[in-house]
N, C-alpha and C. Protein backbone atom coordinates (compact mmCIF):
# COMPACT_ATOMS: atom_id res chain seq x y z
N UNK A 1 -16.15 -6.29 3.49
CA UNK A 1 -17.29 -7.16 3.39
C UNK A 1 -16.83 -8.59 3.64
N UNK A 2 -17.33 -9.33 4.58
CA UNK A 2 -16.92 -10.64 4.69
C UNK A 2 -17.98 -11.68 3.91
N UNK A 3 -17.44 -12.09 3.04
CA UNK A 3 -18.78 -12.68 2.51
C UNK A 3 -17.74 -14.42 1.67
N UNK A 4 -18.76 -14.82 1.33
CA UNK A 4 -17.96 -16.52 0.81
C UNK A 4 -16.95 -15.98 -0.64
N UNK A 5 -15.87 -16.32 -0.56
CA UNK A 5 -15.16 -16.21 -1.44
C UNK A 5 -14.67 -17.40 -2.38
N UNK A 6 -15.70 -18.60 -2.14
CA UNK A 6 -15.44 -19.72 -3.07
C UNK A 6 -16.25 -19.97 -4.64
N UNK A 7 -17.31 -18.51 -4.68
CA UNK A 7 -18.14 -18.85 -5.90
C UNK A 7 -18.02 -17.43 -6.56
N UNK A 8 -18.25 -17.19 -7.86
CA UNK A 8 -18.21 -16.08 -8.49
C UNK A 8 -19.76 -15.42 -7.96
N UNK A 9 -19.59 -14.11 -7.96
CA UNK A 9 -21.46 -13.12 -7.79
C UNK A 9 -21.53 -13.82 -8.95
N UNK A 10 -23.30 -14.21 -8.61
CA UNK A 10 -24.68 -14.25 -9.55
C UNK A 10 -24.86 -12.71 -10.56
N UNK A 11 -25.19 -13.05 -12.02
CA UNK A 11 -25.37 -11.74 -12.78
C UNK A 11 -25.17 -10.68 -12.53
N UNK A 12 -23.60 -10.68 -12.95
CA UNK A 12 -22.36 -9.90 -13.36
C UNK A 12 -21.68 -9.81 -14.41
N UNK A 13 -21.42 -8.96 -14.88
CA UNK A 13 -21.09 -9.23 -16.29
C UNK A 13 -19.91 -9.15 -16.68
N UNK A 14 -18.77 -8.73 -15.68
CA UNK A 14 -17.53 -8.77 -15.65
C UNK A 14 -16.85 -9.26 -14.56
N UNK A 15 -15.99 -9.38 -14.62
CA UNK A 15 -15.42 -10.13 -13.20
C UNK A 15 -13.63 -9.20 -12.90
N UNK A 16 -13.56 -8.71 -12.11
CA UNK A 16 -11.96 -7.95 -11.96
C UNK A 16 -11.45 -8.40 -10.72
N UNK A 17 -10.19 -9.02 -11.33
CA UNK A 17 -9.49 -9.34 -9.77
C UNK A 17 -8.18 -9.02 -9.63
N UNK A 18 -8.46 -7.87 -8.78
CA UNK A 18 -6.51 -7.26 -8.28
C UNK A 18 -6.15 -7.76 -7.23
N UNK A 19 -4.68 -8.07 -7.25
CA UNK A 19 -4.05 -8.46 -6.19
C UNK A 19 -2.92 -8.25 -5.95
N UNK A 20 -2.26 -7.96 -4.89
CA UNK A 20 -0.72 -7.51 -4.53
C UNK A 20 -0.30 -9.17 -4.67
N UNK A 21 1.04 -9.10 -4.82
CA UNK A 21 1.91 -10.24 -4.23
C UNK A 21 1.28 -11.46 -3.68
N UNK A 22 1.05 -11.34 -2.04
CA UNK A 22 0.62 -12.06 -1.20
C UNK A 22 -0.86 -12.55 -1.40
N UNK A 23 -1.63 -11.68 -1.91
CA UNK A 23 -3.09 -12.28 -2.24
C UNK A 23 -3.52 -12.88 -3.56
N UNK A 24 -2.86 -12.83 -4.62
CA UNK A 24 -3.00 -13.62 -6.05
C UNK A 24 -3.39 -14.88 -5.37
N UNK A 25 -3.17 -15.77 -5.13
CA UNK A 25 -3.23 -17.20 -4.46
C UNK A 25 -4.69 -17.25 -4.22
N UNK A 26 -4.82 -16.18 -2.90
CA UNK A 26 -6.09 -16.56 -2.71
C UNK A 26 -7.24 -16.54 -3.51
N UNK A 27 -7.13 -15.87 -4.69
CA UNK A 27 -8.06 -15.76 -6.07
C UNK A 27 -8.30 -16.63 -6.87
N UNK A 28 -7.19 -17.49 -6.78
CA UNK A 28 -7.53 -18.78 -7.87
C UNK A 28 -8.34 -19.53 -7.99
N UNK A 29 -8.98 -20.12 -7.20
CA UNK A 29 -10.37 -20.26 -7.36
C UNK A 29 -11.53 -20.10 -8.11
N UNK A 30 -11.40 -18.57 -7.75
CA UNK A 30 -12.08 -17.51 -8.78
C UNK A 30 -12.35 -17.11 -10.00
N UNK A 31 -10.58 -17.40 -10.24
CA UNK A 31 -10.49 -17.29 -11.88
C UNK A 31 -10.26 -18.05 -12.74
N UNK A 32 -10.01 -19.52 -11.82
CA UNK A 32 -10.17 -21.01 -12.71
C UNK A 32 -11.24 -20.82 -12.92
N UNK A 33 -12.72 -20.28 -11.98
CA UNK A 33 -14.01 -20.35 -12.11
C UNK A 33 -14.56 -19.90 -13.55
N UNK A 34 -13.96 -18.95 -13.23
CA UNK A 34 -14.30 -17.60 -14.19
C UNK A 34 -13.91 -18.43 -16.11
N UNK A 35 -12.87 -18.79 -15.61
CA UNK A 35 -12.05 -19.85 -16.80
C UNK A 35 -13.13 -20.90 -17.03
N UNK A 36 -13.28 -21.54 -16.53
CA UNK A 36 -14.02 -22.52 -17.05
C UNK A 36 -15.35 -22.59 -17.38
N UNK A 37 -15.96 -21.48 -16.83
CA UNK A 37 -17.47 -20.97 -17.07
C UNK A 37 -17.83 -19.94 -18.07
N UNK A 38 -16.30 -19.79 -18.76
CA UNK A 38 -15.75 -18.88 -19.83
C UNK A 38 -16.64 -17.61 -19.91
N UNK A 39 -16.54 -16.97 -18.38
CA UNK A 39 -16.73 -15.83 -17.78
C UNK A 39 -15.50 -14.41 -18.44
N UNK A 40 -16.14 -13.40 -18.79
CA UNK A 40 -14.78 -12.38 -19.23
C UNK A 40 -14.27 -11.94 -17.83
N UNK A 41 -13.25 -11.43 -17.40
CA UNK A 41 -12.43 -11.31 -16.36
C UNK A 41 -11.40 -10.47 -16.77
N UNK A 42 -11.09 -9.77 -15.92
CA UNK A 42 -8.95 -9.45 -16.01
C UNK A 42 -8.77 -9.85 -14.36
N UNK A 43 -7.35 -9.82 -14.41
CA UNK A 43 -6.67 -9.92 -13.69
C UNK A 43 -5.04 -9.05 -13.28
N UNK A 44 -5.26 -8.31 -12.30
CA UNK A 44 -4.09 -7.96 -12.36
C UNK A 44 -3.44 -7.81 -10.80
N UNK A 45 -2.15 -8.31 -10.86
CA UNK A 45 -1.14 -8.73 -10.22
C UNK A 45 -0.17 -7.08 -9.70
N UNK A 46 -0.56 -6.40 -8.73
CA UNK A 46 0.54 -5.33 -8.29
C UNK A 46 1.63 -5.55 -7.49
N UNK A 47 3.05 -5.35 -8.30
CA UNK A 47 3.88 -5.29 -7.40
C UNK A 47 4.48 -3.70 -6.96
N UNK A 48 4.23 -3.20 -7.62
CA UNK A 48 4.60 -1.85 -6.23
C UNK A 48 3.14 -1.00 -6.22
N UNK A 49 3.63 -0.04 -6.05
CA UNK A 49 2.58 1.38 -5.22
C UNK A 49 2.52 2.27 -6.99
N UNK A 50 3.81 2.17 -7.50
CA UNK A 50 3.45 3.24 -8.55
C UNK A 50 2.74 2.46 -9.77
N UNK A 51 2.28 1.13 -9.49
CA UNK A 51 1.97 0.95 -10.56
C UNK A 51 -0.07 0.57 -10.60
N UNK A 52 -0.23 1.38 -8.90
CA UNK A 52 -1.34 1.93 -9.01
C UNK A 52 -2.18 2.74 -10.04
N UNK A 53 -1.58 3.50 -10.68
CA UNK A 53 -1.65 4.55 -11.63
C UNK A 53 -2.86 3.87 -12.53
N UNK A 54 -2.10 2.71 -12.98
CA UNK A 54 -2.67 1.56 -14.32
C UNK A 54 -4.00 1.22 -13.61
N UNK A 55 -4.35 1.29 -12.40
CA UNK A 55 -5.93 0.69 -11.80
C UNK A 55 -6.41 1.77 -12.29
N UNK A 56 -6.06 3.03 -11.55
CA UNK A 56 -7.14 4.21 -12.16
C UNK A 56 -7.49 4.09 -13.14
N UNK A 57 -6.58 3.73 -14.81
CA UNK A 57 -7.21 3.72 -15.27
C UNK A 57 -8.32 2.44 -16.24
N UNK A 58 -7.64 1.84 -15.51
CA UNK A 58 -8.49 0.41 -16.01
C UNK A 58 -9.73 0.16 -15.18
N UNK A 59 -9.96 0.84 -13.79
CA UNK A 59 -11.10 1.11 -13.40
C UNK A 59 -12.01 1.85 -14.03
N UNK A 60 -11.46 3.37 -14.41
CA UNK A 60 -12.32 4.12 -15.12
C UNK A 60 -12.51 3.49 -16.74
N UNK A 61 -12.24 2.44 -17.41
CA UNK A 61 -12.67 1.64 -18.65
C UNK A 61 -13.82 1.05 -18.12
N UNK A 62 -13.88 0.75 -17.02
CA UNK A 62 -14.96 -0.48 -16.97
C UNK A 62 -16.43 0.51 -17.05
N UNK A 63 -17.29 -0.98 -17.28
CA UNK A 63 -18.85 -0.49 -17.78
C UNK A 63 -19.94 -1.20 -15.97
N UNK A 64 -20.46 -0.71 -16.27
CA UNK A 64 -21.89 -1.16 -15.28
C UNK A 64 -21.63 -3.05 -15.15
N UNK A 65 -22.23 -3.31 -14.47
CA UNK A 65 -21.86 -4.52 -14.16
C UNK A 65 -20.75 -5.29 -13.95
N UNK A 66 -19.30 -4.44 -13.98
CA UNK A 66 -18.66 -5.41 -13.29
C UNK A 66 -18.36 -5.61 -12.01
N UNK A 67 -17.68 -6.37 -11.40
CA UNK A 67 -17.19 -7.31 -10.14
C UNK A 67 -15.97 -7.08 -9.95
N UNK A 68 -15.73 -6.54 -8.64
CA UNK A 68 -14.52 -6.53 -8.41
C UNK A 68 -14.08 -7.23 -7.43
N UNK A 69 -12.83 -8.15 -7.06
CA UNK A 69 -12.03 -8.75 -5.88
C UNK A 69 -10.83 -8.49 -5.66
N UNK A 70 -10.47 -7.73 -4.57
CA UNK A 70 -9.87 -7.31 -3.67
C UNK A 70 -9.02 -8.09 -3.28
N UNK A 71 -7.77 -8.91 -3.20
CA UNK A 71 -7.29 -9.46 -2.50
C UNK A 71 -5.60 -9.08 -1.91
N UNK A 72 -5.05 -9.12 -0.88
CA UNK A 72 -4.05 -8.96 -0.68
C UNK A 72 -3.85 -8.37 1.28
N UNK A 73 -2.59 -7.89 1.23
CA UNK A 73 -1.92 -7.13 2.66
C UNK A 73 -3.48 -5.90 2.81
N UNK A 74 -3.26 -5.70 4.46
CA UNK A 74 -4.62 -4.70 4.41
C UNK A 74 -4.29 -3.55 4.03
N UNK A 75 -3.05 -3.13 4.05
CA UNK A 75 -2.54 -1.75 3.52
C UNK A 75 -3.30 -1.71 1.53
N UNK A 76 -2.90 -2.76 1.22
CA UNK A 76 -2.56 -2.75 -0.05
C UNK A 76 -4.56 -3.21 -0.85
N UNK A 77 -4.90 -3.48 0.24
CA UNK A 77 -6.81 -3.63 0.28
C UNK A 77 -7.33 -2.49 0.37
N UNK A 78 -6.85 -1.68 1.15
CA UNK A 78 -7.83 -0.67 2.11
C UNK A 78 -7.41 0.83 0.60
N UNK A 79 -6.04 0.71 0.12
CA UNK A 79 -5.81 1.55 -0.65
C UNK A 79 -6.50 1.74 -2.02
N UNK A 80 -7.00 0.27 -2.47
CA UNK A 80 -7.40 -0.15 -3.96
C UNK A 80 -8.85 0.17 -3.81
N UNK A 81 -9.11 -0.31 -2.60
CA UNK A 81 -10.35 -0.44 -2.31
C UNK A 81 -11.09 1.58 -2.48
N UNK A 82 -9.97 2.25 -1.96
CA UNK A 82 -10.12 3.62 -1.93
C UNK A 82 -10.26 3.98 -3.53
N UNK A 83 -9.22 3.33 -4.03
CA UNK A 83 -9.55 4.07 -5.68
C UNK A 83 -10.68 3.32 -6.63
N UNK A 84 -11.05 2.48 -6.07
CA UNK A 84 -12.38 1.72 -6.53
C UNK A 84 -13.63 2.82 -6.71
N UNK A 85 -13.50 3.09 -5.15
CA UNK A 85 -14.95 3.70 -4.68
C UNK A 85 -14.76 5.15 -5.44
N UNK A 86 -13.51 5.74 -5.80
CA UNK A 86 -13.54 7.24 -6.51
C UNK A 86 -13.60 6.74 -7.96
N UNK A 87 -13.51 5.58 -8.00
CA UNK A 87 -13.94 5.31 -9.69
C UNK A 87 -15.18 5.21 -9.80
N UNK A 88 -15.80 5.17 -8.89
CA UNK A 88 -17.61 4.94 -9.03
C UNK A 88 -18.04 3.21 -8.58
N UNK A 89 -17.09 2.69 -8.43
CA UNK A 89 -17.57 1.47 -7.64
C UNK A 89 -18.67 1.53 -6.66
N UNK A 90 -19.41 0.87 -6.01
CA UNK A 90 -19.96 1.30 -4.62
C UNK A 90 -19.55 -0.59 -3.96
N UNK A 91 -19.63 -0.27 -2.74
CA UNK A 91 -19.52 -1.13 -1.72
C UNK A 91 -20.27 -2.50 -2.22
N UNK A 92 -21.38 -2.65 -3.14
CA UNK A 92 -21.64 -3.55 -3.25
C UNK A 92 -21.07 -4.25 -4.70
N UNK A 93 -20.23 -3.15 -5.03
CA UNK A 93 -19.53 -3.61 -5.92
C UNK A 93 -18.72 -4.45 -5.96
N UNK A 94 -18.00 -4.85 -5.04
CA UNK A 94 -16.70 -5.75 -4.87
C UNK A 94 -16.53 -6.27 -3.49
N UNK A 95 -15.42 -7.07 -3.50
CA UNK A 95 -15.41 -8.24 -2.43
C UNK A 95 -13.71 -8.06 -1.69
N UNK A 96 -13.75 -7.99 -0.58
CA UNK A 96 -12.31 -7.97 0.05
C UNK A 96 -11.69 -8.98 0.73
N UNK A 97 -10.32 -9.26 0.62
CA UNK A 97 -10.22 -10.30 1.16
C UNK A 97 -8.42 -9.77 1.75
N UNK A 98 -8.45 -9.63 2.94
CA UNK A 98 -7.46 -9.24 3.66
C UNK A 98 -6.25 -10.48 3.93
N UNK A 99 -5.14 -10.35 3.60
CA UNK A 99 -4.61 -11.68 4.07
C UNK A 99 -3.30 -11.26 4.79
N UNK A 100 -3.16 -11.80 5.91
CA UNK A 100 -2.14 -11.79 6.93
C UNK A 100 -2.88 -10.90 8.23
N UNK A 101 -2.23 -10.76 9.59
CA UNK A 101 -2.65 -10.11 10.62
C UNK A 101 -3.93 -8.90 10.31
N UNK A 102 -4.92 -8.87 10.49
CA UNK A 102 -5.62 -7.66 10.15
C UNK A 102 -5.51 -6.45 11.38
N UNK A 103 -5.27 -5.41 11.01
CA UNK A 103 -5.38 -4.10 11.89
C UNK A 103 -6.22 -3.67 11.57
N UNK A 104 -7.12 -2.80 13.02
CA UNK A 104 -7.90 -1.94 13.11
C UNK A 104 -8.08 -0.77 13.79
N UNK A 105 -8.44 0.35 13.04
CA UNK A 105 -8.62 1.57 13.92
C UNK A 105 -9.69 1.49 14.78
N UNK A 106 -9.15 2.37 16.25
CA UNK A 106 -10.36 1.73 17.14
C UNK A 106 -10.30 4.07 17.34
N UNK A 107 -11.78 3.96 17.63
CA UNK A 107 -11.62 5.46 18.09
C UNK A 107 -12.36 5.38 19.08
N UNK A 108 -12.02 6.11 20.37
CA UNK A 108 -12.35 6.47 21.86
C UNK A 108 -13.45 6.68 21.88
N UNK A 109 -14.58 6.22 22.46
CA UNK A 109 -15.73 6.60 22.91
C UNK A 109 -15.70 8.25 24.05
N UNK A 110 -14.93 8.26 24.31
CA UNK A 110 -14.44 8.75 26.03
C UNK A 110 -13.88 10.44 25.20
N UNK A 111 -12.68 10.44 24.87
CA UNK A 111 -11.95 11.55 23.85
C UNK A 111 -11.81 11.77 22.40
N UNK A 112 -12.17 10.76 21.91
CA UNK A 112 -12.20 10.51 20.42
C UNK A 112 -10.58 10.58 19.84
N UNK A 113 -9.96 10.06 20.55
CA UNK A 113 -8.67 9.75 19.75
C UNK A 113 -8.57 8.05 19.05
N UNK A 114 -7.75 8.05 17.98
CA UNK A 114 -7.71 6.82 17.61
C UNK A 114 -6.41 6.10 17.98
N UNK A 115 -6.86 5.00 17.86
CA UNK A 115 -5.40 4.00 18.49
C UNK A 115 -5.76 2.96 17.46
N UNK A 116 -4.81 1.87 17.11
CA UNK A 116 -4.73 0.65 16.60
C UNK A 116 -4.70 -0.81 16.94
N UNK A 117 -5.44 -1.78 16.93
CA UNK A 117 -5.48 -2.61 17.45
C UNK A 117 -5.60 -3.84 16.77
N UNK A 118 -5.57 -4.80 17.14
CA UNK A 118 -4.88 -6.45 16.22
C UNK A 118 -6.36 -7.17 16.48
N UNK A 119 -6.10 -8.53 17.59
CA UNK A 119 -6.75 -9.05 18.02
C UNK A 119 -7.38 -8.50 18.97
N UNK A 120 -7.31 -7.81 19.85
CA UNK A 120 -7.42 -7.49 21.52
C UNK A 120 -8.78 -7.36 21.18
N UNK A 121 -9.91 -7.45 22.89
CA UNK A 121 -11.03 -7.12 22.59
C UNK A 121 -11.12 -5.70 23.88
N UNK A 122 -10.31 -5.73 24.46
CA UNK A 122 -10.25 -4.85 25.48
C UNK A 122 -8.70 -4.07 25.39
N UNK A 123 -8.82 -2.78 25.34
CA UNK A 123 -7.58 -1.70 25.92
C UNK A 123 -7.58 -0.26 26.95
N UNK A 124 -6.68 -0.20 26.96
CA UNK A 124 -6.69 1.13 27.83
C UNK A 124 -5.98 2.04 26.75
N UNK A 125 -7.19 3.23 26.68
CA UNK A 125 -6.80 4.20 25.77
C UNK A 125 -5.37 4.85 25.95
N UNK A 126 -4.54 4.97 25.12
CA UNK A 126 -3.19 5.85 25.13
C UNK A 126 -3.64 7.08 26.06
N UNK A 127 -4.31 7.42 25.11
CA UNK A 127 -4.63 9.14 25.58
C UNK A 127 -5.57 9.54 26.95
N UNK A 128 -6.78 8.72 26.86
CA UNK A 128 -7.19 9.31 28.32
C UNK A 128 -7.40 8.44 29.37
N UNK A 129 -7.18 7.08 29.22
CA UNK A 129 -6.91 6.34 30.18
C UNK A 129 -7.90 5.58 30.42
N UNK A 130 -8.53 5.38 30.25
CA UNK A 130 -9.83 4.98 30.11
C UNK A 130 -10.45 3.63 29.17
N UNK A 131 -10.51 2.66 30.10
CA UNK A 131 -10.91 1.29 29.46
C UNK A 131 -11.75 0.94 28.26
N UNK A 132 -11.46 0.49 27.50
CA UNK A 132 -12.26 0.40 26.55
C UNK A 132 -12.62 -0.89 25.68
N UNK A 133 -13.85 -1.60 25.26
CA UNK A 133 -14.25 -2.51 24.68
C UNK A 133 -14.26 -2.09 23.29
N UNK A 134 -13.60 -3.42 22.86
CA UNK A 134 -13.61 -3.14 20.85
C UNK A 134 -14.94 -3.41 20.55
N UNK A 135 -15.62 -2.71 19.44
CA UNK A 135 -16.68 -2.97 19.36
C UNK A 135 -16.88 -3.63 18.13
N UNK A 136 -17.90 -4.36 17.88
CA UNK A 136 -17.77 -4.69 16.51
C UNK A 136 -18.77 -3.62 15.36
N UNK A 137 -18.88 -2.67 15.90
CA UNK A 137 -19.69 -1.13 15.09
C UNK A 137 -18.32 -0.53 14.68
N UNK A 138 -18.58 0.02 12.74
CA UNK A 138 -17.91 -0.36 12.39
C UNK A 138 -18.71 1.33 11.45
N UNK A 139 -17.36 2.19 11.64
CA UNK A 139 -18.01 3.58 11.13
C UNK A 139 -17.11 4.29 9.96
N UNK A 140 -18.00 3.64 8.70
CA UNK A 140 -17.23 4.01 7.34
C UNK A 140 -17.21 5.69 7.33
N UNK A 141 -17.32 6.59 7.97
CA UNK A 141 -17.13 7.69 7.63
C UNK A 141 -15.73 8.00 8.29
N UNK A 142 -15.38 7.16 9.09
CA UNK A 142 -14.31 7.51 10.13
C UNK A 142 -13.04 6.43 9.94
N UNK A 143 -13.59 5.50 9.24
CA UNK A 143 -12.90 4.47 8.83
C UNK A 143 -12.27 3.74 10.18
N UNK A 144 -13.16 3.64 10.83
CA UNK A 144 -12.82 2.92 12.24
C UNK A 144 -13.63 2.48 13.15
N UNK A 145 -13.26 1.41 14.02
CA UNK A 145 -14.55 0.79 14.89
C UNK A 145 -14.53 1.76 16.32
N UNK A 146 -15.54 1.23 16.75
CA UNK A 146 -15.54 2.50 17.85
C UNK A 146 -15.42 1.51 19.09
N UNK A 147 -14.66 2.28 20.01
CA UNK A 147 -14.25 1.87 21.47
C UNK A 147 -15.00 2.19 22.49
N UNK A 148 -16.07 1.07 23.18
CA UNK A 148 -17.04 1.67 24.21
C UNK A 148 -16.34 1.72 25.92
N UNK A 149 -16.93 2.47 26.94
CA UNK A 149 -16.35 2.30 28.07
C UNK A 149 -16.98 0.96 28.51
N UNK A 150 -15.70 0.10 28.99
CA UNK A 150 -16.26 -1.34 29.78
C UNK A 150 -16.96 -0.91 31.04
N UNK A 151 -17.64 -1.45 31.15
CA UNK A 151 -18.52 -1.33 32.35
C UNK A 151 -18.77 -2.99 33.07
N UNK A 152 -18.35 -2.66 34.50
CA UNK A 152 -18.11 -4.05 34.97
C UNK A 152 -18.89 -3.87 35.97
């Protein structure tokens, strides 16, 4: 979700902000906010993979109304973000905030294979050869944007 990350959501009743390493920073903001508007909040700081464990279950504590923010590497977004949504989060639950190069899965209009892509807005598929425009359609079941044939 790209949305302004300089103000806390309007009536919420909790506020949660995880972050790897690299994305704590970008939260501060947030939770001076949260601080000074003497908003309830946690915060938690992951430095590895196994200490995922502790979200599960501090996700499954939480009640209706809280807020979640997302911040960090996209590996380390796209993963939290996964155990959010099996905690019962939904999409409008929380806020992401990707930091450093973002990657994206692009899948073939043409063969349906997937490839990966950075910036580019145009590639030639690995697999069938075949030109393709990044699109900005964007297919949460597949977890990837879809690649149309350029047509010139």
């Amino acid at each position: 979700m790209n949305q302004d990350h300089s103000s806390l959501m309007e009536g919420k009743r909790k506020f949660l902000f995880c972050a790897d390493s690299e994305g704590a920073r970008s939260l501060y903001i947030l939770v001076r906010q949260a601080m000074d508007e003497n908003r309830p909040f946690d915060f938690h700081i992951l430095q590895e993979e196994s200490e995922e464990s502790l979200v599960n279950e501090w996700f499954s504590q939480q009640k209706m109304g809280a807020y979640l923010y997302i911040s960090g590497k996209t590996d380390f977004v796209k993963r939290i973000q996964g155990e959010a949504i099996k905690a019962g989060f939904s999409e409008h639950d929380l806020q992401l905030l990707t930091i450093g190069p973002a990657k994206k899965r692009l899948v073939c209009c043409t063969c349906h294979a997937e490839s990966e892509v950075s910036e580019q807005t145009q590639i030639i598929c690995a697999y069938c050869g075949q030109e393709l425009e990044v699109s900005d359609h964007y297919s949460r079941r597949l977890d990837a944007y879809l690649g149309y044939v350029n047509i010139k």
